[in-house]
C-alpha atoms as a PDB file:
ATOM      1  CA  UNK A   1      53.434 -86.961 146.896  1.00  0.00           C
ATOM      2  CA  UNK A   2      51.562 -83.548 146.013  1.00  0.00           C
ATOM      3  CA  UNK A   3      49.791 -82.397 148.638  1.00  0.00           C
ATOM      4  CA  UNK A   4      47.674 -79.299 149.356  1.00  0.00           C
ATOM      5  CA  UNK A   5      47.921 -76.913 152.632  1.00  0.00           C
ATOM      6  CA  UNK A   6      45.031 -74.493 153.472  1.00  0.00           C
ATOM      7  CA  UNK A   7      44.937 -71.647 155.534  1.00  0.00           C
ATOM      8  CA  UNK A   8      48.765 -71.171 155.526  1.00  0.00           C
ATOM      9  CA  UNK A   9      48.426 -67.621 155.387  1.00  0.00           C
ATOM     10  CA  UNK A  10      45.261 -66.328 157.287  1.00  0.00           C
ATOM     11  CA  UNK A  11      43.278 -63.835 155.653  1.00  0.00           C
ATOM     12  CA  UNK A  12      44.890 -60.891 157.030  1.00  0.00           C
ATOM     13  CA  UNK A  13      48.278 -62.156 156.138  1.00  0.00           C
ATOM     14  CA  UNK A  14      46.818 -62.740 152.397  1.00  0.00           C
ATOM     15  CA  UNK A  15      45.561 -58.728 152.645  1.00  0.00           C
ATOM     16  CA  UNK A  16      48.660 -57.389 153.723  1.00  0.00           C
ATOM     17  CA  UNK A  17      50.668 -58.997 150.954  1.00  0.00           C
ATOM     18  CA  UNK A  18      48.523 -58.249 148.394  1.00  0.00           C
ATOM     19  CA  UNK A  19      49.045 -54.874 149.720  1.00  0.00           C
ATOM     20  CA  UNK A  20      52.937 -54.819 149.478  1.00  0.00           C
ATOM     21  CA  UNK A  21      52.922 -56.349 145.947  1.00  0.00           C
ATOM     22  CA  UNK A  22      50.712 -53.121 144.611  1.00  0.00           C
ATOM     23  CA  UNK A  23      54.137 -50.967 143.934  1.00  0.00           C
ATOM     24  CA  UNK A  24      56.344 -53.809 144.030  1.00  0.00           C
ATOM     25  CA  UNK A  25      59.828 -53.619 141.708  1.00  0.00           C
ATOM     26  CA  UNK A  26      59.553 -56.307 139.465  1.00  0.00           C
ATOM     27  CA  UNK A  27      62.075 -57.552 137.411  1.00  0.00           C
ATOM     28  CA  UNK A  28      62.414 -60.192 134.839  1.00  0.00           C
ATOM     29  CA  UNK A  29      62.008 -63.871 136.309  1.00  0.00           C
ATOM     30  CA  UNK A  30      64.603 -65.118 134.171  1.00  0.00           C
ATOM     31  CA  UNK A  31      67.244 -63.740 135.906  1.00  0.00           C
ATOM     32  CA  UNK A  32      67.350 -66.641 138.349  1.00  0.00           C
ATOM     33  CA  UNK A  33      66.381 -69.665 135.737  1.00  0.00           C
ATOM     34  CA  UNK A  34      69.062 -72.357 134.797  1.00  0.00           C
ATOM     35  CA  UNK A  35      69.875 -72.692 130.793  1.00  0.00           C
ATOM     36  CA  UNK A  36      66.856 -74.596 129.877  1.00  0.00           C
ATOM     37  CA  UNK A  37      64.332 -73.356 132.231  1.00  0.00           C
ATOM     38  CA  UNK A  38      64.901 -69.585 130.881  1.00  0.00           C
ATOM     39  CA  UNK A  39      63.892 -70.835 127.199  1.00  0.00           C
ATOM     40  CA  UNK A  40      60.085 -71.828 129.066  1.00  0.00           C
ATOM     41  CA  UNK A  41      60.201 -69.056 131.766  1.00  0.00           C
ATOM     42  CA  UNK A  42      58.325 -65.874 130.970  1.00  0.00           C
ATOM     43  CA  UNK A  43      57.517 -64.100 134.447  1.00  0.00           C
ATOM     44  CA  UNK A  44      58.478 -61.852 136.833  1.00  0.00           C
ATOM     45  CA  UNK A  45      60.188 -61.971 140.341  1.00  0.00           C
ATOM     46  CA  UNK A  46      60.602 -59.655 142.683  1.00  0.00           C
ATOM     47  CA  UNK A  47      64.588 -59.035 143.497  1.00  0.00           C
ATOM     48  CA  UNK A  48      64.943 -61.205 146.880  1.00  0.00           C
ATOM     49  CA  UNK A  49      66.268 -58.027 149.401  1.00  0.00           C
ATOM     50  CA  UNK A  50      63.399 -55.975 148.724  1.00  0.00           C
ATOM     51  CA  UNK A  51      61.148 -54.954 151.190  1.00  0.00           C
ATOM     52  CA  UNK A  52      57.773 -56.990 149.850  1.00  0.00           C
ATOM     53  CA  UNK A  53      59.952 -59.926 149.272  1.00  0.00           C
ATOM     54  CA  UNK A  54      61.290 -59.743 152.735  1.00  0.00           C
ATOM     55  CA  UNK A  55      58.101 -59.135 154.379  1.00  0.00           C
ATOM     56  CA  UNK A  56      56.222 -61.794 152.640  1.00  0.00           C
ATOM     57  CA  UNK A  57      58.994 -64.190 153.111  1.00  0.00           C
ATOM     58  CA  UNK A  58      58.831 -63.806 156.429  1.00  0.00           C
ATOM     59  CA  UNK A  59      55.394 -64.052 157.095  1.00  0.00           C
ATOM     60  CA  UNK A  60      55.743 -67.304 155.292  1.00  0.00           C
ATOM     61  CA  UNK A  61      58.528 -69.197 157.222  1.00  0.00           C
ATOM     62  CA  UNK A  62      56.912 -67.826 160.495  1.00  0.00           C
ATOM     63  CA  UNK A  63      53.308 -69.347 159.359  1.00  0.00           C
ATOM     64  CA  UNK A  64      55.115 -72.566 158.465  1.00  0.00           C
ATOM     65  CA  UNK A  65      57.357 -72.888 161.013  1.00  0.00           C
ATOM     66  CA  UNK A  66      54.005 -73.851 163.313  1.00  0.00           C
ATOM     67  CA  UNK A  67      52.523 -75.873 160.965  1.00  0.00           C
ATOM     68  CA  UNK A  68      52.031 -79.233 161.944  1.00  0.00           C
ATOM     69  CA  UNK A  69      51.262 -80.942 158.712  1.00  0.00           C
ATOM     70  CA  UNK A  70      54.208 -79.133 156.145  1.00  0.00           C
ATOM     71  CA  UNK A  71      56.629 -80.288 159.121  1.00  0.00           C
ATOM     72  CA  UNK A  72      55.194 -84.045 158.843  1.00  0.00           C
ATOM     73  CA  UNK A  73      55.225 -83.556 154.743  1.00  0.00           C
ATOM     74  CA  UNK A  74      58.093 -82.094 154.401  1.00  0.00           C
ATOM     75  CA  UNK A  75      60.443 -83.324 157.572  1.00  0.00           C
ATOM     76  CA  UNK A  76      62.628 -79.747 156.851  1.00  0.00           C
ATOM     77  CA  UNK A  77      66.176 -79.116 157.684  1.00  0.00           C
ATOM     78  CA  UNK A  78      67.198 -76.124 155.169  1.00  0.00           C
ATOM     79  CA  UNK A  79      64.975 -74.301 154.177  1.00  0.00           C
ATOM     80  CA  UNK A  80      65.505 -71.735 150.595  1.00  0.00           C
ATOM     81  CA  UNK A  81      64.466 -68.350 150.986  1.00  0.00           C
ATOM     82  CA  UNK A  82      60.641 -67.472 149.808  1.00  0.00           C
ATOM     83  CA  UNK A  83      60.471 -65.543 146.482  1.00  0.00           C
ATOM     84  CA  UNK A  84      57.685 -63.805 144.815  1.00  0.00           C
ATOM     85  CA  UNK A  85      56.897 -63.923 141.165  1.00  0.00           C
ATOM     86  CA  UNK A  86      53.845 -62.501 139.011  1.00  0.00           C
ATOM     87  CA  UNK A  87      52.241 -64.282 135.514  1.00  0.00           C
ATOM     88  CA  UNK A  88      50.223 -61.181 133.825  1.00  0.00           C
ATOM     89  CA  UNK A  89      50.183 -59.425 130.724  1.00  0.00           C
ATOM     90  CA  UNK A  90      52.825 -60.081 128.078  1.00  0.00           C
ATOM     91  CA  UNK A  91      55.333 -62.360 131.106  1.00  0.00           C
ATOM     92  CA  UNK A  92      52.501 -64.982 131.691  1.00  0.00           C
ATOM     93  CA  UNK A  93      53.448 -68.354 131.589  1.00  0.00           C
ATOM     94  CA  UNK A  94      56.408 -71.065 132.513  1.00  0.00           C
ATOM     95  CA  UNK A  95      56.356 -73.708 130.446  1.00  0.00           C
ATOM     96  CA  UNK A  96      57.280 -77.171 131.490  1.00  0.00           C
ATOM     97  CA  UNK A  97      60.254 -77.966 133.150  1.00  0.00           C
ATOM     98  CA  UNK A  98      61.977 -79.306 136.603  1.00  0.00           C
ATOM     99  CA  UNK A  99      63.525 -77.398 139.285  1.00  0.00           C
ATOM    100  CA  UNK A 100      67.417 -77.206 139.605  1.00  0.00           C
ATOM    101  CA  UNK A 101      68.764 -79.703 142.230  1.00  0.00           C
ATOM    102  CA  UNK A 102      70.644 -77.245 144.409  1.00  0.00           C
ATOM    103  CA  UNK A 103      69.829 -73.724 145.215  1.00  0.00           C
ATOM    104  CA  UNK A 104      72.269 -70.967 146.617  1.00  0.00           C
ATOM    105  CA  UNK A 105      70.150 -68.788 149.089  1.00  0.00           C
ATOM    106  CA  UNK A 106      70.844 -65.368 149.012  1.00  0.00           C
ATOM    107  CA  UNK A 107      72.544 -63.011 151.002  1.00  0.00           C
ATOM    108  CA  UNK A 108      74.282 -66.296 152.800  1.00  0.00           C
ATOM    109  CA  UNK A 109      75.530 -68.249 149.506  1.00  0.00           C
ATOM    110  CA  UNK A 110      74.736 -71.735 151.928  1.00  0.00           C
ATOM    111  CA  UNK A 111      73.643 -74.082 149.229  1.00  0.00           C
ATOM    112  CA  UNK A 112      70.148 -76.322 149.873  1.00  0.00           C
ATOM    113  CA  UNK A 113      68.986 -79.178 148.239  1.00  0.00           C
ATOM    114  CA  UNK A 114      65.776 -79.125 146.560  1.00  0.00           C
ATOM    115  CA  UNK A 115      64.021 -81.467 147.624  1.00  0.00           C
ATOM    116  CA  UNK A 116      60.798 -80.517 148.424  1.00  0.00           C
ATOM    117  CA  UNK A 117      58.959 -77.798 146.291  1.00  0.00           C
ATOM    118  CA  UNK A 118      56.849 -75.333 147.295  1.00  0.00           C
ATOM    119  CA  UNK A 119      53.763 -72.539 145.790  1.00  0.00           C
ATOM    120  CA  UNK A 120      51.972 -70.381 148.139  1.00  0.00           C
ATOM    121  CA  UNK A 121      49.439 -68.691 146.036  1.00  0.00           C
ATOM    122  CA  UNK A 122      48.478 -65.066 146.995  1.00  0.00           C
ATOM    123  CA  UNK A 123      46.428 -63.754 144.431  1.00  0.00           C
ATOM    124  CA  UNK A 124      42.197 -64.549 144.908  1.00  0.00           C
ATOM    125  CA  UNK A 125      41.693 -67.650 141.954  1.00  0.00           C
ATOM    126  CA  UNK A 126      38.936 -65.352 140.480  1.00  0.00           C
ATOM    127  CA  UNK A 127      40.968 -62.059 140.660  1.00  0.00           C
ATOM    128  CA  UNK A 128      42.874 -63.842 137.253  1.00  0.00           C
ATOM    129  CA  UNK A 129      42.165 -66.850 134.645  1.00  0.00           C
ATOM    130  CA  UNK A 130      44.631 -69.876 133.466  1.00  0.00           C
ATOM    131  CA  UNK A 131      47.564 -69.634 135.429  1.00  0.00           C
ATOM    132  CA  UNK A 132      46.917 -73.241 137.103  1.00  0.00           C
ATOM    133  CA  UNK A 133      50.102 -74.879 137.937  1.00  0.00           C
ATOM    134  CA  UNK A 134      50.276 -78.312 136.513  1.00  0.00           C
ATOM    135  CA  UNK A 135      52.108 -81.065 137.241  1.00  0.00           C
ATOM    136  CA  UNK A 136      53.134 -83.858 134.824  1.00  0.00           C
ATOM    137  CA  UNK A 137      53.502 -87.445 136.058  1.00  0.00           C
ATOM    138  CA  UNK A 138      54.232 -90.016 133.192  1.00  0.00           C
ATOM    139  CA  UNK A 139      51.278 -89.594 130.278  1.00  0.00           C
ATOM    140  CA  UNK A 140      48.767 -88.151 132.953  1.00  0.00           C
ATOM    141  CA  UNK A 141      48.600 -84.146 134.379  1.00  0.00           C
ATOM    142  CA  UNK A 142      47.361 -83.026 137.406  1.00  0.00           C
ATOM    143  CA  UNK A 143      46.078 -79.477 137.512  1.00  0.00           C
ATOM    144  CA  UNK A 144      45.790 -77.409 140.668  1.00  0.00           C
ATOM    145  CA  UNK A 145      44.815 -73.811 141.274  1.00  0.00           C
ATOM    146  CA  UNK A 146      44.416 -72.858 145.025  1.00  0.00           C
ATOM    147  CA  UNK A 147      42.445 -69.982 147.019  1.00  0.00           C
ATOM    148  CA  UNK A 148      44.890 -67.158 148.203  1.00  0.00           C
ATOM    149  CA  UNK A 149      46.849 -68.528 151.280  1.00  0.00           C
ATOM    150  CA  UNK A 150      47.220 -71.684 150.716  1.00  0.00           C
ATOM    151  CA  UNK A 151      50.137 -74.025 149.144  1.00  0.00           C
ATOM    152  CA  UNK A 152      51.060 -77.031 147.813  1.00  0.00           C
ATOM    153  CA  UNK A 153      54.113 -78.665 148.413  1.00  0.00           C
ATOM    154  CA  UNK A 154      55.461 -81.936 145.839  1.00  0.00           C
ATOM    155  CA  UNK A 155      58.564 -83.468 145.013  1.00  0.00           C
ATOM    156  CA  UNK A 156      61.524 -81.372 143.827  1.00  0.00           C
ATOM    157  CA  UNK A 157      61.796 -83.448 140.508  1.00  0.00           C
ATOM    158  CA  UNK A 158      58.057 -83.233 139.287  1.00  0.00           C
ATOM    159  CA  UNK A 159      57.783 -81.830 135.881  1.00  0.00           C
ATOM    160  CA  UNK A 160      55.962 -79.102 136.287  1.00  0.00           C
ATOM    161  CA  UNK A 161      54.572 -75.467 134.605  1.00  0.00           C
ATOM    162  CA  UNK A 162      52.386 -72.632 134.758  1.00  0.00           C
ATOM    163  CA  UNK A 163      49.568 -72.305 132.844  1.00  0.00           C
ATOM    164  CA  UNK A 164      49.367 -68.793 130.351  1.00  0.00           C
ATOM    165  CA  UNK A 165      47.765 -66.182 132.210  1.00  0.00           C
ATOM    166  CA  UNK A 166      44.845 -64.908 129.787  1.00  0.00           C
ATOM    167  CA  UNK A 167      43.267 -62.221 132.508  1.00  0.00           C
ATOM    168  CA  UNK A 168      43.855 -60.483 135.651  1.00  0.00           C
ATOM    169  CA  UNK A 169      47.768 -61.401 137.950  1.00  0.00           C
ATOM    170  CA  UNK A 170      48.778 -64.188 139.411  1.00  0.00           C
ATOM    171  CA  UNK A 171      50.945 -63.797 142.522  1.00  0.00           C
ATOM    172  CA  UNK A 172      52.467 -66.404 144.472  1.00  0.00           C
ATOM    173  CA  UNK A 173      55.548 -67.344 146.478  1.00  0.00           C
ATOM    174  CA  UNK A 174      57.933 -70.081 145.800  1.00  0.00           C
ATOM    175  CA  UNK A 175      60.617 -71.700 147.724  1.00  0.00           C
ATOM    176  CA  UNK A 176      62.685 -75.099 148.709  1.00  0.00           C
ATOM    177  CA  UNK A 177      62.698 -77.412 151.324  1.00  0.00           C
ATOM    178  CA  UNK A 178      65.831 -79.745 152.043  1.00  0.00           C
ATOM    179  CA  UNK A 179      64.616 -82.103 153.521  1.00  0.00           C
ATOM    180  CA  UNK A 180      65.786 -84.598 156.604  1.00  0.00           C
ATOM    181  CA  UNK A 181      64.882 -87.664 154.716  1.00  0.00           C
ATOM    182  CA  UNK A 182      66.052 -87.223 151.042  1.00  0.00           C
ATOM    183  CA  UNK A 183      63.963 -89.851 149.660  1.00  0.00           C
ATOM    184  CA  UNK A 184      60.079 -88.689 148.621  1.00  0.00           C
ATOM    185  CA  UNK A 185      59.451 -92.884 149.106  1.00  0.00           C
ATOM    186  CA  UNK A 186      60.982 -92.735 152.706  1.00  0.00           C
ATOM    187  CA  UNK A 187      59.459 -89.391 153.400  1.00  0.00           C
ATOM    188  CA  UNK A 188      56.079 -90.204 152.430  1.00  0.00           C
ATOM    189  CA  UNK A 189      55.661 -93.171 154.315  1.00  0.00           C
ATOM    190  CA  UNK A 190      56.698 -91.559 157.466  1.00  0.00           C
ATOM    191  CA  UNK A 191      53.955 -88.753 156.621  1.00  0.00           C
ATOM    192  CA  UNK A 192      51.293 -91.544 156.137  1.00  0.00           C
ATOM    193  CA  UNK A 193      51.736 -93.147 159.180  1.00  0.00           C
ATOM    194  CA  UNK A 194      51.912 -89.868 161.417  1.00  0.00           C
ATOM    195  CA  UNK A 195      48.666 -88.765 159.581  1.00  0.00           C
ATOM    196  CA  UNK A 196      47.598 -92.492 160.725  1.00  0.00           C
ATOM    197  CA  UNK A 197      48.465 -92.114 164.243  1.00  0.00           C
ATOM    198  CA  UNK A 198      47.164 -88.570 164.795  1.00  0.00           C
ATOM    199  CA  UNK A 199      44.011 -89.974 163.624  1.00  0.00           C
ATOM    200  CA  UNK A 200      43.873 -92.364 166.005  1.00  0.00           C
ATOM    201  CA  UNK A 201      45.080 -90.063 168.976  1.00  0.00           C
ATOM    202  CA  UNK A 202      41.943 -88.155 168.141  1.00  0.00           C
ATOM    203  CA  UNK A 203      39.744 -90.683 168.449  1.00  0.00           C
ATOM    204  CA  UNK A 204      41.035 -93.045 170.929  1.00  0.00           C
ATOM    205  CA  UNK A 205      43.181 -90.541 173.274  1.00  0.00           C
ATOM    206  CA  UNK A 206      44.228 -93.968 175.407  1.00  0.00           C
ATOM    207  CA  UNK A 207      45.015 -96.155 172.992  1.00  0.00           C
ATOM    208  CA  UNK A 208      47.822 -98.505 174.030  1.00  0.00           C
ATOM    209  CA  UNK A 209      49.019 -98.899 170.107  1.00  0.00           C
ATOM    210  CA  UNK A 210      49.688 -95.298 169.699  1.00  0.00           C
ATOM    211  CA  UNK A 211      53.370 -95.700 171.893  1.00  0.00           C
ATOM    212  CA  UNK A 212      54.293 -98.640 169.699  1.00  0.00           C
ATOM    213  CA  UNK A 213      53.078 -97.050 166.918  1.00  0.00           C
ATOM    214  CA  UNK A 214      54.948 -93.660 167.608  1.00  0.00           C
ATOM    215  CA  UNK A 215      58.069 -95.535 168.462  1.00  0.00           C
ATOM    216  CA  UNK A 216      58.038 -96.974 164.687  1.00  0.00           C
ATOM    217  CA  UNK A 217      57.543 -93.845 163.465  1.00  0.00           C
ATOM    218  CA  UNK A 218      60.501 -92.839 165.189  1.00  0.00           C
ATOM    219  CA  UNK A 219      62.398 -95.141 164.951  1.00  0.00           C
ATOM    220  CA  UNK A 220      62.381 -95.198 161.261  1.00  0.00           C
ATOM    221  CA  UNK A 221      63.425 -91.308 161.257  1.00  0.00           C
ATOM    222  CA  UNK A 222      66.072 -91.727 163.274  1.00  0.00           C
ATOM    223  CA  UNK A 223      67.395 -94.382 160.576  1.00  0.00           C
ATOM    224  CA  UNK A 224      66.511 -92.664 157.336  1.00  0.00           C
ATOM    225  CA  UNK A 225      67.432 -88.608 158.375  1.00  0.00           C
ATOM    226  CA  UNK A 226      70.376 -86.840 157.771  1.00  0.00           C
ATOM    227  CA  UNK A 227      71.237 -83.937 159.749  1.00  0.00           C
END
């Protein structure tokens, strides 16, 4: 399931990162790609204990951590760091490939499973062209490119890239979600039928199904998470 967030950053949020990343130490993005990811990665990253990255980061997981419909999406338990990388100039592009299984989040080594991925995009879409971020599912790609603040979040082990920046920076964050219910099947359903019930909250407050309805819902996370 890909699926697109708005408004995860507000607009002032958006500002004040963009802000940050102006003087920003930057530093090849290879330094944190696998074998066969660093023959397709050409970016940079900011180093993680910086005080952008930090800041950023930060104003990410607090955002998220109130947001109703990544929590429903995603179901996290770990959760990796947020990093910030850049696609201008001559280190514009990442060319197809899929995201390492488990991820070692820094300063605290604990290990997270990647199965949920995640792009906030912080750079305006008209402040830089190409750069979409593409997804490739069997012999059809899906292409998305998102206003400044908001993410998408889609399964850990989607073949994926970044477009060659031909104009202008792209700036985004990345990170991982391990999730409570490994399986994007599992996962999906259980997002689908609390979208289903919300829906009908809203429109029929007193609806007797919605307590058998919520009690499946349950129900089946108790049986599929792990904690």
């Amino acid at each position: 399931m890909i699926l697109t967030l708005s408004d995860v950053l507000q607009p002032q949020e958006v500002q004040e990162a963009q802000r940050l990343l102006q003087a920003a130490p930057w530093e090849d993005g290879r330094a944190t790609a696998g074998v066969t990811s660093a023959r397709v990665k050409n970016n940079q990253q900011l180093p993680f204990d910086c005080t952008a990255s930090r800041a950023i980061g930060e104003m990410i997981v607090r955002s998220l951590d109130g947001h109703s419909e990544f929590f429903s999406a995603a179901l996290p338990h770990r959760l990796y760091t947020p990093r910030i990388n850049r696609y201008a100039g001559d280190e514009n592009y990442y060319g197809p490939h899929v995201d390492g299984a488990i991820r070692r989040v820094l300063p605290s080594g604990e290990r997270v499973r990647t199965d949920v991925s995640c792009t906030v995009f912080l750079a305006d879409p008209d402040s830089y062209e190409g750069g979409e971020l593409v997804f490739h599912q069997g012999s059809q790609t899906h292409s998305i490119k998102l206003p400044a603040g908001s993410a998408v979040i889609y399964p850990g082990d989607t073949v994926h890239e970044v477009r060659p920046v031909t104009r202008g920076a792209r700036l985004a964050a990345f990170f991982w979600v391990q999730s409570l219910v490994r399986c994007q099947v599992q996962r999906r359903m259980l997002y689908e039928l609390d979208q289903s019930i919300s829906a009908l909250r809203e429109r029929q407050p007193d609806a007797p199904e919605i307590t058998g309805l919520t009690g499946h819902y349950h129900n089946l996370l108790r049986l599929w998470a792990e904690t």
